[in-house]
C-alpha atoms as a PDB file:
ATOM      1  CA  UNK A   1       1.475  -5.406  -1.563  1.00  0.00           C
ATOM      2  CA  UNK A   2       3.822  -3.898  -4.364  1.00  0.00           C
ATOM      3  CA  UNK A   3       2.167  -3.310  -7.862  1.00  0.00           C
ATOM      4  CA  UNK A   4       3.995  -2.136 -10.824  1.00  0.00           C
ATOM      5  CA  UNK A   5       4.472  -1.927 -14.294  1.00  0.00           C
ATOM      6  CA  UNK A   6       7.704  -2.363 -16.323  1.00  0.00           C
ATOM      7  CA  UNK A   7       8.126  -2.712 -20.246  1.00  0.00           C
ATOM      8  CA  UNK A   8      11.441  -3.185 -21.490  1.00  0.00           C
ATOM      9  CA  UNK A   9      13.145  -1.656 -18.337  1.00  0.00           C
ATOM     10  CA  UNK A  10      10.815   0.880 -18.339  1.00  0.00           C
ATOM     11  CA  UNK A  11       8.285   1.955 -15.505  1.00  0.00           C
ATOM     12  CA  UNK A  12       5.140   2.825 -16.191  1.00  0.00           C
ATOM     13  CA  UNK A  13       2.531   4.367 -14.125  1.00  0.00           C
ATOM     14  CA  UNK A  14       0.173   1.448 -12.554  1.00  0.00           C
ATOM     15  CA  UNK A  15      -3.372   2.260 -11.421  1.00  0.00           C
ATOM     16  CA  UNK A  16      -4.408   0.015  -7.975  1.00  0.00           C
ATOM     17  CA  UNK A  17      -8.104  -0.075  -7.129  1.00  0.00           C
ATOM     18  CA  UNK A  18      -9.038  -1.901  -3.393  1.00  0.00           C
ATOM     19  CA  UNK A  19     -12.622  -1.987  -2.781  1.00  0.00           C
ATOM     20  CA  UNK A  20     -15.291  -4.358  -2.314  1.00  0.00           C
ATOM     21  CA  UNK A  21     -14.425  -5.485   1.292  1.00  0.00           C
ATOM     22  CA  UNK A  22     -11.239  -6.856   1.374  1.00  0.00           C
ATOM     23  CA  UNK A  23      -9.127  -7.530   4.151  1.00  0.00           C
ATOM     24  CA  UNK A  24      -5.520  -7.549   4.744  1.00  0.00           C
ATOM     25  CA  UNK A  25      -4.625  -9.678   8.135  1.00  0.00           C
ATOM     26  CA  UNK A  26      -0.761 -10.297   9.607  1.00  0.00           C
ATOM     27  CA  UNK A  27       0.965  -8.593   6.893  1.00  0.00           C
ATOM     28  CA  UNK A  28       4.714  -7.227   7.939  1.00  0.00           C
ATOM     29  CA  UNK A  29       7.025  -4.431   6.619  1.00  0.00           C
ATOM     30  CA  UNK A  30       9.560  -2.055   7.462  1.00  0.00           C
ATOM     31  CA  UNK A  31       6.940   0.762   5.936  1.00  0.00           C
ATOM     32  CA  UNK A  32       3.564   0.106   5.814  1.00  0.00           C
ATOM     33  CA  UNK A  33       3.195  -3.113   7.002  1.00  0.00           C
ATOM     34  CA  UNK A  34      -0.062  -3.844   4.320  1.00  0.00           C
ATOM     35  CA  UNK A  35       0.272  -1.199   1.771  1.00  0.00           C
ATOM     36  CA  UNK A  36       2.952   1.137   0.984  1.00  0.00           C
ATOM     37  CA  UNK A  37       2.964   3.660  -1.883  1.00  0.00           C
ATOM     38  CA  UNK A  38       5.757   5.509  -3.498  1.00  0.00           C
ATOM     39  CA  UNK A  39       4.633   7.659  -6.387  1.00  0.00           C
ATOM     40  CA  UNK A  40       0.753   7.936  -6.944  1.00  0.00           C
ATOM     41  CA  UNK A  41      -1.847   7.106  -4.214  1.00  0.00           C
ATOM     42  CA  UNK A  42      -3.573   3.490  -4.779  1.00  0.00           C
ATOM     43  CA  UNK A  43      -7.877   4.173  -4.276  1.00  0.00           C
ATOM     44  CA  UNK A  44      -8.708   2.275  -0.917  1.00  0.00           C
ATOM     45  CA  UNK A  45     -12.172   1.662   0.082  1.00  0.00           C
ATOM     46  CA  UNK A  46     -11.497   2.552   4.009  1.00  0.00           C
ATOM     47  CA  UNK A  47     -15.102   2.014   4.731  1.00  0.00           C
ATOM     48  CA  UNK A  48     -15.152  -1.603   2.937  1.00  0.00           C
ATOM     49  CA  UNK A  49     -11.554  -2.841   3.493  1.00  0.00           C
ATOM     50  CA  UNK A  50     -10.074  -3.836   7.074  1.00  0.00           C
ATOM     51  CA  UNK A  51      -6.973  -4.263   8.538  1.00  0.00           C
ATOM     52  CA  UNK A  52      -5.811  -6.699  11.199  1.00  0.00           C
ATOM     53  CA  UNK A  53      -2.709  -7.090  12.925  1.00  0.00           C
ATOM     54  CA  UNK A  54      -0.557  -5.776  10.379  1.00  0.00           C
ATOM     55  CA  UNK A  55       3.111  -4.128  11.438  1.00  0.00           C
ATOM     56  CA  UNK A  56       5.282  -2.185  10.324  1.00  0.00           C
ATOM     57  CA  UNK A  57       8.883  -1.851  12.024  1.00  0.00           C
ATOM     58  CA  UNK A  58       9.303   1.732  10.902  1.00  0.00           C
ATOM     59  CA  UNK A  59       6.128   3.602  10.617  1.00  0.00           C
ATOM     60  CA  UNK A  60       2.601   2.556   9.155  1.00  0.00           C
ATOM     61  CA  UNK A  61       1.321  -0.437  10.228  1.00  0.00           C
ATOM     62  CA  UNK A  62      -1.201  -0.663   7.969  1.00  0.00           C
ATOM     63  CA  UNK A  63      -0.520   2.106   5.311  1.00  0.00           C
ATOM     64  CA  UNK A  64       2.527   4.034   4.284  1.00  0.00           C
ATOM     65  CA  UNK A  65       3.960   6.571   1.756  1.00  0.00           C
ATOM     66  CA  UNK A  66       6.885   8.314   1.322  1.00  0.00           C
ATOM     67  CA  UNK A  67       6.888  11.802   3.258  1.00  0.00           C
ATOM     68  CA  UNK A  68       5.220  14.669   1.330  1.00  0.00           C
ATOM     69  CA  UNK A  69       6.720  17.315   3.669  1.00  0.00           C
ATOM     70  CA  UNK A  70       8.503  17.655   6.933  1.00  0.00           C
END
């Protein structure tokens, strides 16, 4: 999934809310083959929302961010 917000070339925060039992199933992507994040953390629901054979070929098969610290 990729959610953002541009007006007039400009990027604008975007708030991303997943709750309420969804569920992501044979998703694919280099990071974070369901979800990735770059910038602010997206609320997820872990306790209502499932993954399922999602991949990732770098890291995070079913969630990903950039690195915070090394």
């Amino acid at each position: 999934m990729v959610f953002q917000q541009n007006s007039d070339g400009i990027l604008k925060k975007c708030n991303v809310l997943i709750t309420q039992g969804n569920t992501l199933i044979n998703n694919t992507g280099r990071d974070g083959g369901a979800i990735k994040w770059t910038k602010d953390r997206p609320f997820i629901d872990l306790n209502t929302t499932k993954f399922v054979n999602n991949t990732a070929t770098v890291y995070g098969n079913d969630i990903a961010s950039f690195p915070k610290a090394v």
